[in-house]
Protein backbone atom coordinates (compact mmCIF):
# COMPACT_ATOMS: atom_id res chain seq x y z
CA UNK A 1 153.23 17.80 88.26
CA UNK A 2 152.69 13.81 89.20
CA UNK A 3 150.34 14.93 92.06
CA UNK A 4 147.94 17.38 90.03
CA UNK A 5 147.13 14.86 87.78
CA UNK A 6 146.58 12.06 90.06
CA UNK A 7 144.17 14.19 92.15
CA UNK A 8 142.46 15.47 89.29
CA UNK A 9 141.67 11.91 87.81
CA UNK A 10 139.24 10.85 91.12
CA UNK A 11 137.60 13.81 90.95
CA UNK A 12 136.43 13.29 87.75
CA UNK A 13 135.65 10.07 88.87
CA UNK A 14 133.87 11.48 91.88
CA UNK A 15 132.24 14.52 89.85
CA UNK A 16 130.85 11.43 87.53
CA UNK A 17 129.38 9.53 89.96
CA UNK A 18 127.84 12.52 91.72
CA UNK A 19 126.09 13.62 89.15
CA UNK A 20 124.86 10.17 88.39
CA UNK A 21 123.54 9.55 91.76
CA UNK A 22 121.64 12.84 91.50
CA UNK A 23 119.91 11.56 88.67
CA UNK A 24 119.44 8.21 89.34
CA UNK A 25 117.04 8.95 92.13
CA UNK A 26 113.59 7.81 93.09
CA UNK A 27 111.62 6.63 90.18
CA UNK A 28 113.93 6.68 87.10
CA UNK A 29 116.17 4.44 89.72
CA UNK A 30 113.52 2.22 89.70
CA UNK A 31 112.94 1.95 86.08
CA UNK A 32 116.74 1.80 85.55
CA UNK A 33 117.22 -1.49 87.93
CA UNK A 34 114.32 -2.85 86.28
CA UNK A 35 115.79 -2.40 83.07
CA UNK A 36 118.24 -4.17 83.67
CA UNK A 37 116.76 -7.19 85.70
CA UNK A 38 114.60 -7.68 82.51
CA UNK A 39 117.65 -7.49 79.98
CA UNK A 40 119.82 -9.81 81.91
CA UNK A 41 117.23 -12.37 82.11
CA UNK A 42 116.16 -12.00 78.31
CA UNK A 43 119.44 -12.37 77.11
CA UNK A 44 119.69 -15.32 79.27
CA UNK A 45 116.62 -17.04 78.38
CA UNK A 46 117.59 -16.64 74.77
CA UNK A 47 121.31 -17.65 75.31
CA UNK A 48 120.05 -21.14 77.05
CA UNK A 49 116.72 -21.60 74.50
CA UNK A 50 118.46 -21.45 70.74
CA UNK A 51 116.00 -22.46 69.17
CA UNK A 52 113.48 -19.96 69.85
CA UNK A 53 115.17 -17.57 68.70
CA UNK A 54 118.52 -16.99 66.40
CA UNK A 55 121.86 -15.28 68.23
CA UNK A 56 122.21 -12.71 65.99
CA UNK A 57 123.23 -8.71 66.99
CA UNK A 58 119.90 -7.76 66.09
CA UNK A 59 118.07 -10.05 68.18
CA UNK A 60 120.29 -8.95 70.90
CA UNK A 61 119.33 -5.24 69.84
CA UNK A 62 115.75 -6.22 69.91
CA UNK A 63 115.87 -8.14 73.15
CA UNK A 64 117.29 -4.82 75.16
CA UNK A 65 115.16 -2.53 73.45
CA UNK A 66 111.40 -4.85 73.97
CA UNK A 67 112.69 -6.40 77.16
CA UNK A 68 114.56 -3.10 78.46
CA UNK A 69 112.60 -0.46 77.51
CA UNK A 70 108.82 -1.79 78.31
CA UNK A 71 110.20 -3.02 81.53
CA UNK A 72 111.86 0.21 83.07
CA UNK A 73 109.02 2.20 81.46
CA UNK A 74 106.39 -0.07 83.28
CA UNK A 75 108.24 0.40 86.62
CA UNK A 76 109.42 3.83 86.35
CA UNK A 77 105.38 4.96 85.73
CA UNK A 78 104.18 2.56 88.78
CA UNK A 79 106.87 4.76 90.86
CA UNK A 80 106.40 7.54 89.92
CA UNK A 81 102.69 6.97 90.37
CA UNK A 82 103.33 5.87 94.11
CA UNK A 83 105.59 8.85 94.66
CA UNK A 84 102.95 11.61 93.41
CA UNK A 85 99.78 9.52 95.25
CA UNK A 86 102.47 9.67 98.36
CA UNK A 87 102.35 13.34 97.60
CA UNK A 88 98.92 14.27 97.84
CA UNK A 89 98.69 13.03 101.64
């Protein structure tokens, strides 16, 4: 009984990550990185600079959502955009 559950736990794991790397492909890949080079260096540039801005949780909400969201957008249409002009070759 030990070894069924043990080999059912990586596939999970492996089923998981599967379907994430099917999704994560392409252009939404590139919006997702994006993402999440503009969050990290939001929430560091308001972590270093108090005083432009006060650490509260909905700053922080605000920060990923502006910062985030308008970023990955931006760079998931320019790739997508290359992709389809790639396309018509």
């Amino acid at each position: 009984m030990a070894n069924e559950t043990q080999s059912a736990a990586p596939a999970a794991s492996n089923d998981f990550v599967y379907r994430a790397r099917q999704i994560l492909r392409g252009p939404v890949l590139v919006g997702v990185i994006a993402a999440l080079i503009a969050i990290v260096l939001s929430l560091y540039g308001m972590l270093t600079n108090p005083n432009a801005t006060p650490l509260t949780v909905r700053s922080f909400l605000l920060v990923v959502l502006i910062a985030g969201g308008s970023w990955g957008l931006i760079a998931w249409a320019i790739a997508t955009a290359a992709v389809e002009a790639g396309k018509d070759e």
